[in-house]
N, C-alpha and C. Protein backbone atom coordinates (compact mmCIF):
# COMPACT_ATOMS: atom_id res chain seq x y z
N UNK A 1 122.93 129.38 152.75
CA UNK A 1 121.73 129.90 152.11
C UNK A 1 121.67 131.41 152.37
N UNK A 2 121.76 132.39 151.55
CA UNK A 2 121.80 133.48 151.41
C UNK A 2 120.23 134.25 151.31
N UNK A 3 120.57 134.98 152.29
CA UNK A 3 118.99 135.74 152.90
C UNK A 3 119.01 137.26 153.42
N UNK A 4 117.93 137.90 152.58
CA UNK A 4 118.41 139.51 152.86
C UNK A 4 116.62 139.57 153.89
N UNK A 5 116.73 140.88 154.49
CA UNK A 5 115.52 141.38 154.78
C UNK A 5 115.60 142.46 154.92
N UNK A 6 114.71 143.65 154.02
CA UNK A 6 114.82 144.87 154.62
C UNK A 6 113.07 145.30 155.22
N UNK A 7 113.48 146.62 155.09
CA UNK A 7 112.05 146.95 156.14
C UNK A 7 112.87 148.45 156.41
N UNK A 8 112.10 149.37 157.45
CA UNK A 8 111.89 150.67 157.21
C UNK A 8 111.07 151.40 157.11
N UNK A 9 110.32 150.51 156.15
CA UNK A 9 109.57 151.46 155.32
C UNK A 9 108.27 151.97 155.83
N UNK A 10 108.04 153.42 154.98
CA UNK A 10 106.81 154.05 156.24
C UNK A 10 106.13 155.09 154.71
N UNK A 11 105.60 156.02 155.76
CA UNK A 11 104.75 157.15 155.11
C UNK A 11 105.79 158.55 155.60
N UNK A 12 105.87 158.87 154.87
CA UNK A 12 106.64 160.25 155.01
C UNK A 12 106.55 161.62 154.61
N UNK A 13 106.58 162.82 154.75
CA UNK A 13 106.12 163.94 154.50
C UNK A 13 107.61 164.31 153.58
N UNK A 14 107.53 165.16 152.60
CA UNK A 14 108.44 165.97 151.61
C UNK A 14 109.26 166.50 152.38
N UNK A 15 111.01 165.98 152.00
CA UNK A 15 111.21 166.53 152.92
C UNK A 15 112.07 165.98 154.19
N UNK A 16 111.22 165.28 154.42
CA UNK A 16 111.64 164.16 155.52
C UNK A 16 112.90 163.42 155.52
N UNK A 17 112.99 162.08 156.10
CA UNK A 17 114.10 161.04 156.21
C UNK A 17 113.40 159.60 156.59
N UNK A 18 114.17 159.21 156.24
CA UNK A 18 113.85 157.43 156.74
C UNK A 18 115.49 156.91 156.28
N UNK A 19 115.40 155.83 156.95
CA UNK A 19 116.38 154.58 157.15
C UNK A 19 116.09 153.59 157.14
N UNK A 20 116.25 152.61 156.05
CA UNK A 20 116.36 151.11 155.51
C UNK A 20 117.74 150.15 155.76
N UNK A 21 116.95 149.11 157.19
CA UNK A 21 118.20 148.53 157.09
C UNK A 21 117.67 147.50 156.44
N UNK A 22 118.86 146.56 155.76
CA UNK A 22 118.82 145.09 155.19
C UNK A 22 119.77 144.11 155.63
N UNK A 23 118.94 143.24 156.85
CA UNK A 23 119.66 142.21 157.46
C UNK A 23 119.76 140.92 156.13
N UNK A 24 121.90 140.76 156.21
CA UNK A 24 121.71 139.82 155.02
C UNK A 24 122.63 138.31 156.44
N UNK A 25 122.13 137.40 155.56
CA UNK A 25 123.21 136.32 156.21
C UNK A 25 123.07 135.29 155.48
N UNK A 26 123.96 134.52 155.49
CA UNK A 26 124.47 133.36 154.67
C UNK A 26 126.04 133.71 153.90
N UNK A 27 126.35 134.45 154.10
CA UNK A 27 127.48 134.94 153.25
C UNK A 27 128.75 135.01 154.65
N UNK A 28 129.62 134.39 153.77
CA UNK A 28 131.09 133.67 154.92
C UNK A 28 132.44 135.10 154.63
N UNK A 29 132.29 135.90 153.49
CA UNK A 29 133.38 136.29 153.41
C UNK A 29 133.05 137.80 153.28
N UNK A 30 134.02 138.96 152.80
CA UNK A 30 133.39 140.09 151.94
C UNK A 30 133.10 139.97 150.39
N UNK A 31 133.28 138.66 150.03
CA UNK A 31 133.14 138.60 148.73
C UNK A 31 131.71 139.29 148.07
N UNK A 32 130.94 140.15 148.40
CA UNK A 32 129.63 140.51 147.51
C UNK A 32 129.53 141.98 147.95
N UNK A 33 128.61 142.19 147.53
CA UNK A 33 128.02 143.35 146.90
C UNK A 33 126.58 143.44 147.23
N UNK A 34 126.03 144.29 147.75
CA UNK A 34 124.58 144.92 148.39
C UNK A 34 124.21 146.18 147.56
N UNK A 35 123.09 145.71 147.22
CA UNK A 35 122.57 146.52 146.11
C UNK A 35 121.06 146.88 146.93
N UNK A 36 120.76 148.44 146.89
CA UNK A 36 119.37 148.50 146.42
C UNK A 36 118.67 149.11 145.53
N UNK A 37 117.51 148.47 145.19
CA UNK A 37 116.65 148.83 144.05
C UNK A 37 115.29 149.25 144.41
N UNK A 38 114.46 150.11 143.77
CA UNK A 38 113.11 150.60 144.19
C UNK A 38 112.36 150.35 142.37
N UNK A 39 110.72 149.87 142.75
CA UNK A 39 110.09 149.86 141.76
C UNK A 39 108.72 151.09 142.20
N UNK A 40 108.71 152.02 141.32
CA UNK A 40 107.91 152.68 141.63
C UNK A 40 106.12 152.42 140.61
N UNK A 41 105.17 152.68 141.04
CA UNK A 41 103.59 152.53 140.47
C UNK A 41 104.12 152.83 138.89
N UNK A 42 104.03 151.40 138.51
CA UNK A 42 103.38 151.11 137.21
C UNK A 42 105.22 151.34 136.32
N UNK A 43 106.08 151.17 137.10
CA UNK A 43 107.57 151.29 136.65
C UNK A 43 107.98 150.19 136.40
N UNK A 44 109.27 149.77 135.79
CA UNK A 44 110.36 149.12 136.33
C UNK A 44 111.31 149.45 137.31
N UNK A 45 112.01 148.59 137.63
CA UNK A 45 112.92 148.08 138.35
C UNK A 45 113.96 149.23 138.71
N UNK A 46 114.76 149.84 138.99
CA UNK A 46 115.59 151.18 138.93
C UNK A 46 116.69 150.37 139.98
N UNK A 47 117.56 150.83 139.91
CA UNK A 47 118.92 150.49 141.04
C UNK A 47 119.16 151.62 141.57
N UNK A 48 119.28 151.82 142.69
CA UNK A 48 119.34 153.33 143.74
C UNK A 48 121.14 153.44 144.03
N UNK A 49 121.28 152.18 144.41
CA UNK A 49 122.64 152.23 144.91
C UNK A 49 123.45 151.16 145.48
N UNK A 50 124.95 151.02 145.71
CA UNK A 50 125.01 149.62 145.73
C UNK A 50 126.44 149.89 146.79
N UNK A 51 126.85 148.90 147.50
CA UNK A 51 128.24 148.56 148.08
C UNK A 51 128.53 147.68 148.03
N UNK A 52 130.05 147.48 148.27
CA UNK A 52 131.14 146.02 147.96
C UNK A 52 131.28 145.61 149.63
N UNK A 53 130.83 144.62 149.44
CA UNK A 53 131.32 143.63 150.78
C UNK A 53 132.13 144.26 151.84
N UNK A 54 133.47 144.74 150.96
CA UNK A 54 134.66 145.30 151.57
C UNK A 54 134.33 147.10 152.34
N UNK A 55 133.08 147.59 151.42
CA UNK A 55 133.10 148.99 151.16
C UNK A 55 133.86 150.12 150.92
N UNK A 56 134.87 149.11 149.94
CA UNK A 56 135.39 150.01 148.37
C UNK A 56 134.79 150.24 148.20
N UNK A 57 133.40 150.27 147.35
CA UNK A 57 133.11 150.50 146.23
C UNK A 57 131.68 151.03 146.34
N UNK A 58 130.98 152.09 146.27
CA UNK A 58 130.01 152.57 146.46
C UNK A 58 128.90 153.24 145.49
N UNK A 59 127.96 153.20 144.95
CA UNK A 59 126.98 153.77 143.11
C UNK A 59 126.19 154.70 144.17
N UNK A 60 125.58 155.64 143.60
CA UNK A 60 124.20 156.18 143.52
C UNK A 60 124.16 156.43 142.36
N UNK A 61 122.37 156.71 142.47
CA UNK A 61 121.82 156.88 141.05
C UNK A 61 121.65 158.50 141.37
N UNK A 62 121.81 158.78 139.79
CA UNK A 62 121.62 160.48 140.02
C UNK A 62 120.89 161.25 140.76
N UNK A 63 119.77 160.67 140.80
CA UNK A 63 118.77 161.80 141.52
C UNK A 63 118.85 161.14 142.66
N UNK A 64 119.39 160.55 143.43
CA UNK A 64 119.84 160.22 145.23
C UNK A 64 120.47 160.99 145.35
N UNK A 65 121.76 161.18 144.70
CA UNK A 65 123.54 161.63 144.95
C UNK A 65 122.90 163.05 145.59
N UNK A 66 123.54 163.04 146.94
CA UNK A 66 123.41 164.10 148.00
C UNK A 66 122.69 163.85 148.98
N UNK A 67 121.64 163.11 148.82
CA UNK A 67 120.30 162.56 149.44
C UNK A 67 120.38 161.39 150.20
N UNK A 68 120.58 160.52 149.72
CA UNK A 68 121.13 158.81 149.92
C UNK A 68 121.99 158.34 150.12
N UNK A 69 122.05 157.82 151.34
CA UNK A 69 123.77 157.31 151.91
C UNK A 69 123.87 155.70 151.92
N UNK A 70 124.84 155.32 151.70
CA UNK A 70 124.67 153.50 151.53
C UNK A 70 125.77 153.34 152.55
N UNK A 71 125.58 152.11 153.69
CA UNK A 71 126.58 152.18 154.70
C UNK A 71 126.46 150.58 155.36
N UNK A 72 126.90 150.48 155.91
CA UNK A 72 127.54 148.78 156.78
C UNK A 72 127.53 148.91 158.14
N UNK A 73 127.07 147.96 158.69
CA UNK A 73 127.74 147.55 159.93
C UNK A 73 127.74 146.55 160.45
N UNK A 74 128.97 145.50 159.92
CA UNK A 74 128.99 144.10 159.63
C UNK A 74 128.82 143.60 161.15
N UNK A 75 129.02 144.25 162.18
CA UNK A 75 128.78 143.04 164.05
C UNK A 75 127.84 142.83 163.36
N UNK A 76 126.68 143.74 163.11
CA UNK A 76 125.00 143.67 162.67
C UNK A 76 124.72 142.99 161.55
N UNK A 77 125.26 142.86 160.25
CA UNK A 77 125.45 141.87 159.28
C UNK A 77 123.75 142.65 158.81
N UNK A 78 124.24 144.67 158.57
CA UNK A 78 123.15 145.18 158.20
C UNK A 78 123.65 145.44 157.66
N UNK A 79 123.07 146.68 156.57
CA UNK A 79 123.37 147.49 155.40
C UNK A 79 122.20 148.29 155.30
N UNK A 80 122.46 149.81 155.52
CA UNK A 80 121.17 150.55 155.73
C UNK A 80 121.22 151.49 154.24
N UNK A 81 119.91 151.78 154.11
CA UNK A 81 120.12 153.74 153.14
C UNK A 81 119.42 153.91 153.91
N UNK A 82 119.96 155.11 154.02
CA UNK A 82 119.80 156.11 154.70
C UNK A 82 119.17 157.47 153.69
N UNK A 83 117.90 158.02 154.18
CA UNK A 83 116.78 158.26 152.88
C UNK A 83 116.89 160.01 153.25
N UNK A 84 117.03 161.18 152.88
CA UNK A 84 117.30 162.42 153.23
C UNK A 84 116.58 163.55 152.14
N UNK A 85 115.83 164.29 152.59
CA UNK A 85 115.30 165.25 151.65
C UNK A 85 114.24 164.39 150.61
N UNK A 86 113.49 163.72 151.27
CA UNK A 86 112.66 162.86 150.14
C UNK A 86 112.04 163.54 149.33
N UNK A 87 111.45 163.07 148.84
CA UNK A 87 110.91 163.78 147.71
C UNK A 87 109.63 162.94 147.31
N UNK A 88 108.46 163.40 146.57
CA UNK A 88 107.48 162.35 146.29
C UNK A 88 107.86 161.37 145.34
N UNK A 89 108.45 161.86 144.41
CA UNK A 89 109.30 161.06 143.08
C UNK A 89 109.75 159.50 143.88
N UNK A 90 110.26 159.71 145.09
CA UNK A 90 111.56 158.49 145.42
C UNK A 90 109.96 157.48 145.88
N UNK A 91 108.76 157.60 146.14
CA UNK A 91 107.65 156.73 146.18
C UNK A 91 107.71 155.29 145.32
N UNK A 92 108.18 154.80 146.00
CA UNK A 92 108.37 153.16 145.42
C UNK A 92 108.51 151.59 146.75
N UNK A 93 108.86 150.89 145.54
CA UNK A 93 108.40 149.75 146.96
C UNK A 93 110.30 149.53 146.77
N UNK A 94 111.08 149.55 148.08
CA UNK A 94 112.14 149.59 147.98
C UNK A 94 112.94 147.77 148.66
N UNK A 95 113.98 147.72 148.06
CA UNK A 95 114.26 146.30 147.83
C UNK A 95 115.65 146.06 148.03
N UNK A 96 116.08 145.23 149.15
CA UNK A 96 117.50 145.00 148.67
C UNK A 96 118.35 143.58 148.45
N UNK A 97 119.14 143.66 147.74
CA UNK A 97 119.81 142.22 147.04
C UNK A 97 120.92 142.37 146.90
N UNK A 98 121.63 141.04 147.02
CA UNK A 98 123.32 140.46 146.67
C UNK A 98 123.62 139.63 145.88
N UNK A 99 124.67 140.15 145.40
CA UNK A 99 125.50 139.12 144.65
C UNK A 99 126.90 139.10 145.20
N UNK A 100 128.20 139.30 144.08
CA UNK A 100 129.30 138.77 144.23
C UNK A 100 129.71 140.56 143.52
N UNK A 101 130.72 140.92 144.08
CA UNK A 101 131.34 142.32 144.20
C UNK A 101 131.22 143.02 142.71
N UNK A 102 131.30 142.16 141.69
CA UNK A 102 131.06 142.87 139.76
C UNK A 102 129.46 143.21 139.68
N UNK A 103 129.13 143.13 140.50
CA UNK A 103 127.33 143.94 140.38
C UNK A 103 127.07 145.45 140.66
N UNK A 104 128.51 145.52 141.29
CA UNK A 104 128.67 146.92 141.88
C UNK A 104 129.85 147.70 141.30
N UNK A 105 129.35 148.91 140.69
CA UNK A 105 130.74 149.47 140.58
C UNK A 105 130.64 150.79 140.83
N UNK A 106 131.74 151.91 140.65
CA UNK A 106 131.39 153.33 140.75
C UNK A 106 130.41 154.02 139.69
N UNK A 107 129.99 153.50 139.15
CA UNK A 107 128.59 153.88 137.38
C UNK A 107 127.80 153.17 137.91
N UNK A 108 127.54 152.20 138.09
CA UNK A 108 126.27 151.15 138.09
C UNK A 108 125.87 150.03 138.86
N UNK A 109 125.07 149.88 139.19
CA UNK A 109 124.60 148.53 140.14
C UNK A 109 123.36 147.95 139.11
N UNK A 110 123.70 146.67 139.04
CA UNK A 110 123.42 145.69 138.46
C UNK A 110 121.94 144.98 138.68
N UNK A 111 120.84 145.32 137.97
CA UNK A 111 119.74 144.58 138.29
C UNK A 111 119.64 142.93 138.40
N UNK A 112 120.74 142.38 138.06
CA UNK A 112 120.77 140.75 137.38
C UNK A 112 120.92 140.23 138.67
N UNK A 113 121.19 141.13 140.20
CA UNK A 113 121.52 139.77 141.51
C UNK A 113 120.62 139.10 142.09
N UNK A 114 121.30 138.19 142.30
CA UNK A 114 120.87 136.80 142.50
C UNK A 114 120.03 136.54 143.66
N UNK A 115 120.36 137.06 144.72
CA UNK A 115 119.50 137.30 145.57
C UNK A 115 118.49 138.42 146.29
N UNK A 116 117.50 138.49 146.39
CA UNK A 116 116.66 139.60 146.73
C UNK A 116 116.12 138.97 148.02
N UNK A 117 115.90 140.27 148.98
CA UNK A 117 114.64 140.03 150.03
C UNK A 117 113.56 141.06 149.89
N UNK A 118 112.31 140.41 150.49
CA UNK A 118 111.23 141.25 150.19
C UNK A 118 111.19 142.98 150.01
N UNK A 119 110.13 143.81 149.49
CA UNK A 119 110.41 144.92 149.41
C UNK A 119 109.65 145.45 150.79
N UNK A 120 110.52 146.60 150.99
CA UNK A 120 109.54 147.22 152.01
C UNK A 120 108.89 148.91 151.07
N UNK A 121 107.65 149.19 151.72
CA UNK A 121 107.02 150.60 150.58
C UNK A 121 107.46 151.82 151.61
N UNK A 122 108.09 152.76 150.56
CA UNK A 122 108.29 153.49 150.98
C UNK A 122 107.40 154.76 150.47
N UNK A 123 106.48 155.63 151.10
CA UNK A 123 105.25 156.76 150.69
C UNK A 123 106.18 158.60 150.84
N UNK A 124 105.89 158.91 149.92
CA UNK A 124 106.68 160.40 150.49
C UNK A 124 105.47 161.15 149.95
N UNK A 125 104.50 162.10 151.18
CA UNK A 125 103.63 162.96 150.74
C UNK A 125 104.12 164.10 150.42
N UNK A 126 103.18 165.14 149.36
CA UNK A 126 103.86 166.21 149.02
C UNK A 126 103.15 167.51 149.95
């Protein structure tokens, strides 16, 4: 049974940093892919960024790239972003989910996976 949890999440000044880890378990192999996604007030869904099981394979979304680091550390069976130079814009409730390694590629991470754990909110004051 496949189970993510992230958390992190806080109030932050412009500017700032934060770190989101997402404890996943149920998963036996590197076969998947860790994705996260943020929904911001009154938005859809957006994909921030994603990694392969293996960590080949790594996305950001444009306005992260420089900002946002996506990283592993399987003893821990975590997966953090790592949040840099926030900005008020990145204000959303942030979320992370798995599937199987084609959710992820170097262009795009895939809103369609299968599994999600709760969101944690992330606030960036200006």
């Amino acid at each position: 049974d496949v189970q993510l949890q992230a958390s992190g999440g806080g109030l932050v000044q412009a500017g700032g940093s934060l770190r989101l880890p997402c404890v996943v378990s149920g998963f036996t192999s590197n076969d998947y892919a860790i994705g996260w996604f943020r929904q911001a007030p009154g938005k859809g869904y957006e994909g921030v960024s994603c990694i392969s099981g293996d960590d080949s394979t790594t996305y950001y979304e444009d306005s992260v790239k420089g900002r946002f680091s996506i990283s592993s550390d399987k003893a821990k069976n975590t997966f953090y972003l790592q949040m840099n130079n926030l900005k008020p814009e990145d204000t959303a409730v942030y979320y992370c989910a798995a599937d199987t390694p084609d959710y992820c590629s170097d262009y795009a991470v895939h809103l369609g996976m299968d599994y999600w754990g709760k969101g944690t909110q992330v606030t960036v004051s200006s």
